[in-house]
N, C-alpha and C. Protein backbone atom coordinates (compact mmCIF):
# COMPACT_ATOMS: atom_id res chain seq x y z
N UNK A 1 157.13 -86.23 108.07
CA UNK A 1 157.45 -84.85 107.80
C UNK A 1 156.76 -83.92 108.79
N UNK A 2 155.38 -84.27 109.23
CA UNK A 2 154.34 -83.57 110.26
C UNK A 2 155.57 -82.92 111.38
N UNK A 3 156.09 -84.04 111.67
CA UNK A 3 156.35 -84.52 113.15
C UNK A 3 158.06 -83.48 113.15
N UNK A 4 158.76 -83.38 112.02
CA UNK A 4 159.78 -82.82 111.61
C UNK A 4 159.73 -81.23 111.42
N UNK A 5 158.93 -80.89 111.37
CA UNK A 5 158.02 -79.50 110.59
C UNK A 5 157.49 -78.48 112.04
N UNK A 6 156.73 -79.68 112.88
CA UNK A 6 156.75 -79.57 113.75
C UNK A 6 158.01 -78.69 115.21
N UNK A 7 158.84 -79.45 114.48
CA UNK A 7 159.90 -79.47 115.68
C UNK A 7 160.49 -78.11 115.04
N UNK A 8 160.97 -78.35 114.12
CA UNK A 8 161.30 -76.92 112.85
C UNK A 8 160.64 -75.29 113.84
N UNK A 9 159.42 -75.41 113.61
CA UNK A 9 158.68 -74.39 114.22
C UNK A 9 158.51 -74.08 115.91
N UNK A 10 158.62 -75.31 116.76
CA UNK A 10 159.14 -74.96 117.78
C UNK A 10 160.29 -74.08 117.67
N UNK A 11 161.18 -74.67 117.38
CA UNK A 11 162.37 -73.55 117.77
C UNK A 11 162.75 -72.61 117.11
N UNK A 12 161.85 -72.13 115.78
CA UNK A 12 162.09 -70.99 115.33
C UNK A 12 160.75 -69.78 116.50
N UNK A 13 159.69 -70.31 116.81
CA UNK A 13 158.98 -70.00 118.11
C UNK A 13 159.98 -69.76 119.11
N UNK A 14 160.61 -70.25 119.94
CA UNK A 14 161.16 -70.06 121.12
C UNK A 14 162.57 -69.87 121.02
N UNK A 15 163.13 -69.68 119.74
CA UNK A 15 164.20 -68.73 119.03
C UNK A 15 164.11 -67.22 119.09
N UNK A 16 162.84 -66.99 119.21
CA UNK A 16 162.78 -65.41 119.25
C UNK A 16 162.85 -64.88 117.80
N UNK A 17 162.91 -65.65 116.69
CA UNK A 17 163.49 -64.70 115.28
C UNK A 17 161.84 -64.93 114.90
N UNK A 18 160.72 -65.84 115.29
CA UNK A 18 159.55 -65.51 114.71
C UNK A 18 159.03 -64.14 113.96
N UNK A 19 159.33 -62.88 114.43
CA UNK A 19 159.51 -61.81 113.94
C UNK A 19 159.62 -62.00 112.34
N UNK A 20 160.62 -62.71 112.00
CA UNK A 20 160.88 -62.63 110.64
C UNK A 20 159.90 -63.48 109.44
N UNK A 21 159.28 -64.07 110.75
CA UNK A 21 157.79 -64.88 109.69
C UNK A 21 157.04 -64.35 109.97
N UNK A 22 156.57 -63.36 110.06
CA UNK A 22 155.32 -62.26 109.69
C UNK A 22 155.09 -61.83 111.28
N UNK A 23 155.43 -62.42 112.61
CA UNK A 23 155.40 -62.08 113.78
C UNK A 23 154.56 -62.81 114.70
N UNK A 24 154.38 -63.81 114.07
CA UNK A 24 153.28 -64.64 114.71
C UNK A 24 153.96 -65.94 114.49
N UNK A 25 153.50 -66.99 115.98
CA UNK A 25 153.84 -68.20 115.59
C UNK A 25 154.02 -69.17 114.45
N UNK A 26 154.60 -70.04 114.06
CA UNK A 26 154.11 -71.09 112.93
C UNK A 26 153.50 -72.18 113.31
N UNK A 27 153.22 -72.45 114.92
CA UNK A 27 152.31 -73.71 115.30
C UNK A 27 150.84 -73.00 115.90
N UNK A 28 150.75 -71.94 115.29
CA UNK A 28 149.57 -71.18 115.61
C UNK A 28 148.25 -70.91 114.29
N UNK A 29 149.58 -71.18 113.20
CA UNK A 29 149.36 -71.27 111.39
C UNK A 29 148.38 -72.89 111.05
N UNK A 30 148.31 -72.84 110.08
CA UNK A 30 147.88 -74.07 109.53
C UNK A 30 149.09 -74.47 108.91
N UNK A 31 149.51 -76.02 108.80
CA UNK A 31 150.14 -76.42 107.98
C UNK A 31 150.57 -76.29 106.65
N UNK A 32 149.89 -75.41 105.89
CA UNK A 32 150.17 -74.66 104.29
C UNK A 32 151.01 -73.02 105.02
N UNK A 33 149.71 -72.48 105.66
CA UNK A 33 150.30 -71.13 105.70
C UNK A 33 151.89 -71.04 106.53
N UNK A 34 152.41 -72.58 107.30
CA UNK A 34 153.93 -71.96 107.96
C UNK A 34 154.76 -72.63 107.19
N UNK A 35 154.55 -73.60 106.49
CA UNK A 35 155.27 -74.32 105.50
C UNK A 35 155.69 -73.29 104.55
N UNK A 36 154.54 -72.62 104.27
CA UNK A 36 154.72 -71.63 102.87
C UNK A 36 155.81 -70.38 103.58
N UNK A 37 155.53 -70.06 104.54
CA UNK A 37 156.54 -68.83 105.64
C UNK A 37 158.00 -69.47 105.51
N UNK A 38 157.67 -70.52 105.92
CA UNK A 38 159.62 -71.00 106.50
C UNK A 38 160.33 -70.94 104.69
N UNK A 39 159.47 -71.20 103.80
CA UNK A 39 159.85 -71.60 102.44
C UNK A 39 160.10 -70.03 101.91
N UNK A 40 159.57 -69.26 102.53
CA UNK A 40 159.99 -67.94 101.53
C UNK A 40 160.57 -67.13 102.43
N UNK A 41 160.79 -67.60 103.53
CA UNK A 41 162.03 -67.01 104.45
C UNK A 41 163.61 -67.76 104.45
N UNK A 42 163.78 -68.97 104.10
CA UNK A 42 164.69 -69.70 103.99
C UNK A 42 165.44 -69.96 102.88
N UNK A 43 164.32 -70.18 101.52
CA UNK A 43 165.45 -70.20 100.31
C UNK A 43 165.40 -68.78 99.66
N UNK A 44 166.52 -68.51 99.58
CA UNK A 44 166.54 -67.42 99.10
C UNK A 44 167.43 -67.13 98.02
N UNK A 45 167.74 -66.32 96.71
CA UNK A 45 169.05 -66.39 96.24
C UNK A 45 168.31 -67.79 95.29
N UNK A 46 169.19 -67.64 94.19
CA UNK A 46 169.33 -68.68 92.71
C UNK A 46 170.23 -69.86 93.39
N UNK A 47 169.30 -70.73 92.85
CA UNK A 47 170.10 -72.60 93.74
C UNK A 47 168.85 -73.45 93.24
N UNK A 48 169.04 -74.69 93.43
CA UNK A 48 168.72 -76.06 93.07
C UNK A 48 168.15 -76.25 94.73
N UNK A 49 166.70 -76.32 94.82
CA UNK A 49 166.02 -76.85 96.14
C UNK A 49 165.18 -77.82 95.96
N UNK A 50 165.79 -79.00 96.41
CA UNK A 50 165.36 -80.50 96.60
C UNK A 50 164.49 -80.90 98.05
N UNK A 51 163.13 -80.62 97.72
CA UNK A 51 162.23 -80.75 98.68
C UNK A 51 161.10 -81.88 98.65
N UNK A 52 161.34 -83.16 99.35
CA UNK A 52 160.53 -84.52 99.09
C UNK A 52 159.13 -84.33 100.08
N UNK A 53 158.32 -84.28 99.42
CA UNK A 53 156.96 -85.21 99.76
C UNK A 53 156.75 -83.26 99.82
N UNK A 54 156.67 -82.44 98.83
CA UNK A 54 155.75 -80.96 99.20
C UNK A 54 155.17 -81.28 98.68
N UNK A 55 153.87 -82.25 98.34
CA UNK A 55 152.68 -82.27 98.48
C UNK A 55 152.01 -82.56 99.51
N UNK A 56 152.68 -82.94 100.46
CA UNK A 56 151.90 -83.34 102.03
C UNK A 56 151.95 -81.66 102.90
N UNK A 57 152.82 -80.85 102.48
CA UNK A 57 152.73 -79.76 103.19
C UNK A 57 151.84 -78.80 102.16
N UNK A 58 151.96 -78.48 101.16
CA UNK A 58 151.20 -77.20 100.34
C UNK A 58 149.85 -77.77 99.83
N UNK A 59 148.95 -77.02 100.07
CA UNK A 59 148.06 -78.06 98.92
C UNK A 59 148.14 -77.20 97.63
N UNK A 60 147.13 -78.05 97.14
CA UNK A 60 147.56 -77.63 95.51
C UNK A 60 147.45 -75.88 94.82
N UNK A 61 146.89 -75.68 95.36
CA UNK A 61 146.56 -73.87 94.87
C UNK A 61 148.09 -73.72 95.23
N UNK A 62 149.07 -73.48 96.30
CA UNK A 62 149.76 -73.12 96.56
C UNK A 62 150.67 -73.77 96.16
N UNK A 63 151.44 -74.62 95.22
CA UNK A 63 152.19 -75.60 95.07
C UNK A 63 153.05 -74.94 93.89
N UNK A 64 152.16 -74.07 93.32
CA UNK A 64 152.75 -73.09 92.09
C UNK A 64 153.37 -71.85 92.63
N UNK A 65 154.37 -71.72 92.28
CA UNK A 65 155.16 -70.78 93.58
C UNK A 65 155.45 -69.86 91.97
């Protein structure tokens, strides 16, 4: 997932829309704080979100959304 998450944030970085995650990189973040960005920039709107292994990205304080 590291390695996936990773790549994720490259190209929202060199996409130019970083802007819309607070204006600052997400490979500049810690692994909670851009995980938690892309997650409250992306789902948005009432739906069913099927997300495997978010315990390797949030730790636990943050896991309670």
């Amino acid at each position: 997932m590291a390695e996936n998450f990773y790549n994720l944030a490259t190209n929202i970085d060199e996409s130019g829309v970083v802007k819309s995650y607070c204006g600052w990189s997400l490979r500049k973040r810690s692994q909670e704080e851009s995980f938690f960005a892309v997650f409250m920039n992306r789902f948005r709107g009432n739906g069913p979100y099927i997300l495997d292994e978010l315990e390797a990205a949030l730790s636990s304080n943050e896991k309670i959304l």
